[in-house]
Protein backbone atom coordinates (compact mmCIF):
# COMPACT_ATOMS: atom_id res chain seq x y z
CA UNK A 1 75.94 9.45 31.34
CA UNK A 2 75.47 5.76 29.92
CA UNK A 3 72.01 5.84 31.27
CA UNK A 4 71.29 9.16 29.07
CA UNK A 5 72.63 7.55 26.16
CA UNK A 6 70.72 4.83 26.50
CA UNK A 7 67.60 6.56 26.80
CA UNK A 8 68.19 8.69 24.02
CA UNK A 9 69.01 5.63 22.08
CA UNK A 10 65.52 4.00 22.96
CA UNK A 11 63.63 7.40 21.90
CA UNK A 12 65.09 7.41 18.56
CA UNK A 13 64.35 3.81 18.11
CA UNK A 14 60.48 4.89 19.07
CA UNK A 15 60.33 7.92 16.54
CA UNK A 16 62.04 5.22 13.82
CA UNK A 17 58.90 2.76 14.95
CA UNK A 18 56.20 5.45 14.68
CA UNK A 19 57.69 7.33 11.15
CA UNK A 20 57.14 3.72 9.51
CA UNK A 21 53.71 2.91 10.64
CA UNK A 22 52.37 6.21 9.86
CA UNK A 23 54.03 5.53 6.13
CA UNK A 24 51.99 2.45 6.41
CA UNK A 25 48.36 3.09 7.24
CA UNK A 26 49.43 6.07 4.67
CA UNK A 27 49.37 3.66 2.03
CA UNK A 28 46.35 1.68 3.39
CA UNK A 29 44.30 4.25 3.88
CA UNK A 30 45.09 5.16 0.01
CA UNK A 31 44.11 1.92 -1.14
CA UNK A 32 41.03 1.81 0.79
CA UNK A 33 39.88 5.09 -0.88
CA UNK A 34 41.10 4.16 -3.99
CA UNK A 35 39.22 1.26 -3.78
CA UNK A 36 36.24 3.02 -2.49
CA UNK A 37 36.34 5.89 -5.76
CA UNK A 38 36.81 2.49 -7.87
CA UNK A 39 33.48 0.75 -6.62
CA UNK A 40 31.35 4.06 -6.53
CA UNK A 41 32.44 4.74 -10.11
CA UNK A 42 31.57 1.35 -11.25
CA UNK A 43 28.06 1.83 -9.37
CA UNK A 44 27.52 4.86 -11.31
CA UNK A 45 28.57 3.83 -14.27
CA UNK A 46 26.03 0.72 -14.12
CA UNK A 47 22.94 2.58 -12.75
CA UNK A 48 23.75 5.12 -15.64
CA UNK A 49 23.67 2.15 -18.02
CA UNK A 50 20.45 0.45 -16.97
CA UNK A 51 17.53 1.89 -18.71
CA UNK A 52 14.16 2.10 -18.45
CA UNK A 53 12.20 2.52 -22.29
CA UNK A 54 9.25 0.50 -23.51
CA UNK A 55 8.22 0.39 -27.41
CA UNK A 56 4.57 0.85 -28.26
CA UNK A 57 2.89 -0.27 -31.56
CA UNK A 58 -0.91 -0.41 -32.94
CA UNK A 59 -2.06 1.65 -30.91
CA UNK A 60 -5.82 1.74 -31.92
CA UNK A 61 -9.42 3.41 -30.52
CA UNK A 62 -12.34 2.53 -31.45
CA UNK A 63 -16.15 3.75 -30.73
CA UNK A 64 -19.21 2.06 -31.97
CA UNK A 65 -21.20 4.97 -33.28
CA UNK A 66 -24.44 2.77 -34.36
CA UNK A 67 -24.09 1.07 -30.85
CA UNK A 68 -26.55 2.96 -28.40
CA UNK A 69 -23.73 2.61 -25.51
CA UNK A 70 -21.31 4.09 -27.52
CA UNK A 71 -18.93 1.67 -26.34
CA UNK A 72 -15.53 2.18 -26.87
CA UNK A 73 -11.89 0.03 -26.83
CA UNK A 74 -8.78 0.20 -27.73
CA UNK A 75 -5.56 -2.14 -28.66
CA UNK A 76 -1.74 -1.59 -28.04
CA UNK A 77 1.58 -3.63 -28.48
CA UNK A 78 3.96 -2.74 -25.78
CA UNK A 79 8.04 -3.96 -25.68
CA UNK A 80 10.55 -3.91 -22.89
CA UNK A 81 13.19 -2.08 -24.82
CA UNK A 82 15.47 -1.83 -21.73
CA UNK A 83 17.54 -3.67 -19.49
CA UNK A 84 15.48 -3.53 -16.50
CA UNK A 85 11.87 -5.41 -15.44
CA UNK A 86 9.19 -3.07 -15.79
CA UNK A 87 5.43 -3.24 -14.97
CA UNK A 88 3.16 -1.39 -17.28
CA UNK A 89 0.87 0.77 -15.00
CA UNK A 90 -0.75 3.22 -16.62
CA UNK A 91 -3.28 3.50 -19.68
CA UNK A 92 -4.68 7.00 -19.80
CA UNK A 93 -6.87 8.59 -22.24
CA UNK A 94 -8.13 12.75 -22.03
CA UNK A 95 -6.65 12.60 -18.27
CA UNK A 96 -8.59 9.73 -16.90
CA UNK A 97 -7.10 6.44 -16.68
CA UNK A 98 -8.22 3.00 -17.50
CA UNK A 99 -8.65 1.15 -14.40
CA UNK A 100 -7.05 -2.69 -14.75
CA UNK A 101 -10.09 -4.38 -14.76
CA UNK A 102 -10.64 -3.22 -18.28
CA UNK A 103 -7.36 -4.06 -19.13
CA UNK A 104 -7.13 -7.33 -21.52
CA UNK A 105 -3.65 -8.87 -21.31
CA UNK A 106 -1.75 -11.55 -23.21
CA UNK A 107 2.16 -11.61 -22.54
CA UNK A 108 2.67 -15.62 -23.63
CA UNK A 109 5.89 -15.20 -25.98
CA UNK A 110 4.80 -17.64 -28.23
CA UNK A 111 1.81 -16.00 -29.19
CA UNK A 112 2.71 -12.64 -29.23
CA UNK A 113 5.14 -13.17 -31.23
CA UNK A 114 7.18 -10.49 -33.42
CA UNK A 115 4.21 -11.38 -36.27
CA UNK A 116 1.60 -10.45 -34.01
CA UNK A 117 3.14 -7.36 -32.52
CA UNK A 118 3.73 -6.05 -35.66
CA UNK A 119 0.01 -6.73 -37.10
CA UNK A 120 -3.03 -4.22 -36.74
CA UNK A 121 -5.71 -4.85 -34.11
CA UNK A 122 -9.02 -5.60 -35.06
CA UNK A 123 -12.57 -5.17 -33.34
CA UNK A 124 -14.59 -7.68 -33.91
CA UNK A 125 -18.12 -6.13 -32.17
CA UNK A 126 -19.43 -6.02 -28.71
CA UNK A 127 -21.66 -8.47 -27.48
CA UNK A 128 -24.34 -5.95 -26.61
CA UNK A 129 -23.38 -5.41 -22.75
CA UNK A 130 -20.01 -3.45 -24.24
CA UNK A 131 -17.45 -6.63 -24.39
CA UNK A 132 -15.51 -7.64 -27.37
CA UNK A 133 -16.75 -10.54 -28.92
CA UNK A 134 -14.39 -13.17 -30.28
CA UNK A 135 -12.56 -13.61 -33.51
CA UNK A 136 -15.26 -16.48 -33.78
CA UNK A 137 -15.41 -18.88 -35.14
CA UNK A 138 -11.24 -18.72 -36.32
CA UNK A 139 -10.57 -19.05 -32.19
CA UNK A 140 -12.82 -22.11 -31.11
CA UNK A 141 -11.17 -23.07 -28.23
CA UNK A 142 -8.28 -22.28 -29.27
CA UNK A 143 -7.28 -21.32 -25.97
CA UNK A 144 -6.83 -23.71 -22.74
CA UNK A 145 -7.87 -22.47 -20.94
CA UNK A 146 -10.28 -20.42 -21.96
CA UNK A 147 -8.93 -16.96 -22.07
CA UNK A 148 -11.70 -13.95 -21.31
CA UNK A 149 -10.96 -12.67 -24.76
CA UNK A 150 -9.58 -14.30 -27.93
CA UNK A 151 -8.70 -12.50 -30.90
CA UNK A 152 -6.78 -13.23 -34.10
CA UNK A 153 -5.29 -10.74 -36.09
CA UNK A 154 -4.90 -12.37 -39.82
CA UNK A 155 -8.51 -13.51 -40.18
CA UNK A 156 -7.43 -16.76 -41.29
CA UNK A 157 -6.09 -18.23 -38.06
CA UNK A 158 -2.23 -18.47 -39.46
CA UNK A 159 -1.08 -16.64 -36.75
CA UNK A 160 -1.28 -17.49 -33.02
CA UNK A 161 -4.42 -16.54 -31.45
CA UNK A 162 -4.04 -14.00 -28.67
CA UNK A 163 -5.33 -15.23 -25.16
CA UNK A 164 -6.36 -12.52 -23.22
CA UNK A 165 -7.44 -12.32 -20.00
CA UNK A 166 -8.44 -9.57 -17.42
CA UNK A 167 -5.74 -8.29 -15.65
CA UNK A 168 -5.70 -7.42 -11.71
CA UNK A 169 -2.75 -4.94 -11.45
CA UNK A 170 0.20 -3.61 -13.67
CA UNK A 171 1.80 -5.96 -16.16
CA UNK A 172 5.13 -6.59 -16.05
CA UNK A 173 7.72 -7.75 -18.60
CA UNK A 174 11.10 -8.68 -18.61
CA UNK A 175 13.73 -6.64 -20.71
CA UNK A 176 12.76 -7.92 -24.51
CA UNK A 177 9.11 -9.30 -23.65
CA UNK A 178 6.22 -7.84 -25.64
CA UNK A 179 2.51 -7.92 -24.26
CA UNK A 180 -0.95 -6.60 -26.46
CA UNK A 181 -3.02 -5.73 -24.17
CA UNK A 182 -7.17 -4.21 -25.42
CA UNK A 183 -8.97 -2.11 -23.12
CA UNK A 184 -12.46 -0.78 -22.45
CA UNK A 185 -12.25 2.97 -21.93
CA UNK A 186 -13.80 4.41 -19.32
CA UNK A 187 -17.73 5.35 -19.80
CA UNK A 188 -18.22 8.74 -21.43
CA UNK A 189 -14.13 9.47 -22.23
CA UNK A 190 -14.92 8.71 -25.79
CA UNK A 191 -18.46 8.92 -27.68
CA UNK A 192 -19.90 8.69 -30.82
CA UNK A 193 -19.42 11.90 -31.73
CA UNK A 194 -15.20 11.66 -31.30
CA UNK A 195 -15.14 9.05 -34.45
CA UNK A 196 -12.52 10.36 -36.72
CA UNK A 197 -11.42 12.87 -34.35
CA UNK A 198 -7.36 12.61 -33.16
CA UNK A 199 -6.77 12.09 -29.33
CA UNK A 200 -3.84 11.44 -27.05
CA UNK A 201 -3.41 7.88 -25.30
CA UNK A 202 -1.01 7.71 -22.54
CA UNK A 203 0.99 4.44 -22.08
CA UNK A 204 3.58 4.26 -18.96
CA UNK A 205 5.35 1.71 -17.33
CA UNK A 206 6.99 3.92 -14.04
CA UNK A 207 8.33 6.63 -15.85
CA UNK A 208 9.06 5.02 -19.09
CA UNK A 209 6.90 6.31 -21.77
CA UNK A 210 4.96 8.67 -23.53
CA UNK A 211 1.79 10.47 -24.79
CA UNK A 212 1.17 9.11 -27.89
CA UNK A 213 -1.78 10.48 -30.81
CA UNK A 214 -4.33 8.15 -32.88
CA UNK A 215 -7.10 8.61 -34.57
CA UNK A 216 -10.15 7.33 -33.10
CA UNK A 217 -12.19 4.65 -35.55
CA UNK A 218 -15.33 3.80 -36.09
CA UNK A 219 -15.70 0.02 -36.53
């Protein structure tokens, strides 16, 4: 009989044992995924948040219609409106884009500054083998180094020059950085016989951005 009762008494204390630890990892297990909801939410809410959007200004085209090439450029201002890096990748005009060599790139801070982004590109005339020329003689070395194209925008060299150089892939800025980047478009895209005519430019940086419509000029 006492051994009975003392079995009995041991088996209760058991059940007692197991009744609190499953209360326990209860509770754990609730904080855990409480926790867990917690962190995904905030992950949401902060990939929600960052955004991708770039600003795009100027935009000008240009073809030469008394130059027997025909050549043809054009000029945009381009700001990281968002919160994330970006890397502008894509200039596109009537469905072909403009590969990066012809891409002419200046993304120094302090010369495209909020003055210069805001200003309308010029063409100053081709050089006879289709390159811009330079703002000349305003931009005498007024770049070190030399950049491969220098251009000022206020014709009396009060505001920086720009510096440009050929670029070798997508350009990226930082969330607030502006760039002005000129570009040769690709042979035959735009001719003489487009001056005055409107087109659609396409300027992308991943999936930030839009078609955009200018009028194509005749220098």
């Amino acid at each position: 009989m006492l051994l009975l009762i003392m079995k009995n008494h041991v088996f209760a204390k058991r059940k007692g044992i197991s009744t609190v630890l499953t209360t326990v990892i209860i509770l754990v297990a609730s904080v855990v995924l409480g926790s867990g909801v917690v962190l995904y939410g905030t992950s949401l809410f902060q990939t929600v948040a960052q955004q991708e959007n770039i600003e795009v200004k100027g935009i000008q085209l240009w073809v030469n219609a008394t130059d027997p090439f025909g050549d043809s450029w054009g000029a945009a201002a381009i700001r990281n409106n968002g919160d994330q890096v970006l890397a502008v990748d894509t200039i596109s005009i009537k469905g072909a884009n403009v590969p990066f060599a012809n891409w002419y790139v200046d993304t120094e801070q302090t010369r495209v500054t909020v003055e210069n982004f805001q200003s309308t590109f010029v063409h100053e005339g081709t050089n006879g083998a289709g390159t811009l020329m330079y703002s000349s003689p305003l931009v005498t070395a007024a770049c070190t180094p030399a950049a491969d194209l220098e251009i000022d925008l206020d014709a009396d060299g009060t505001l920086p020059t720009l510096c440009l150089n050929q670029a070798s892939g997508p350009v990226g800025l930082s969330p607030g950085e502006r760039a002005v980047i000129y570009f040769q478009v690709p042979d035959g895209k735009v001719t003489t016989l487009d001056a005055g005519a409107s087109t659609t430019l396409k300027i992308f940086a991943g999936e930030a951005g839009a078609p955009l419509s200018t009028i194509i000029q005749n220098p």
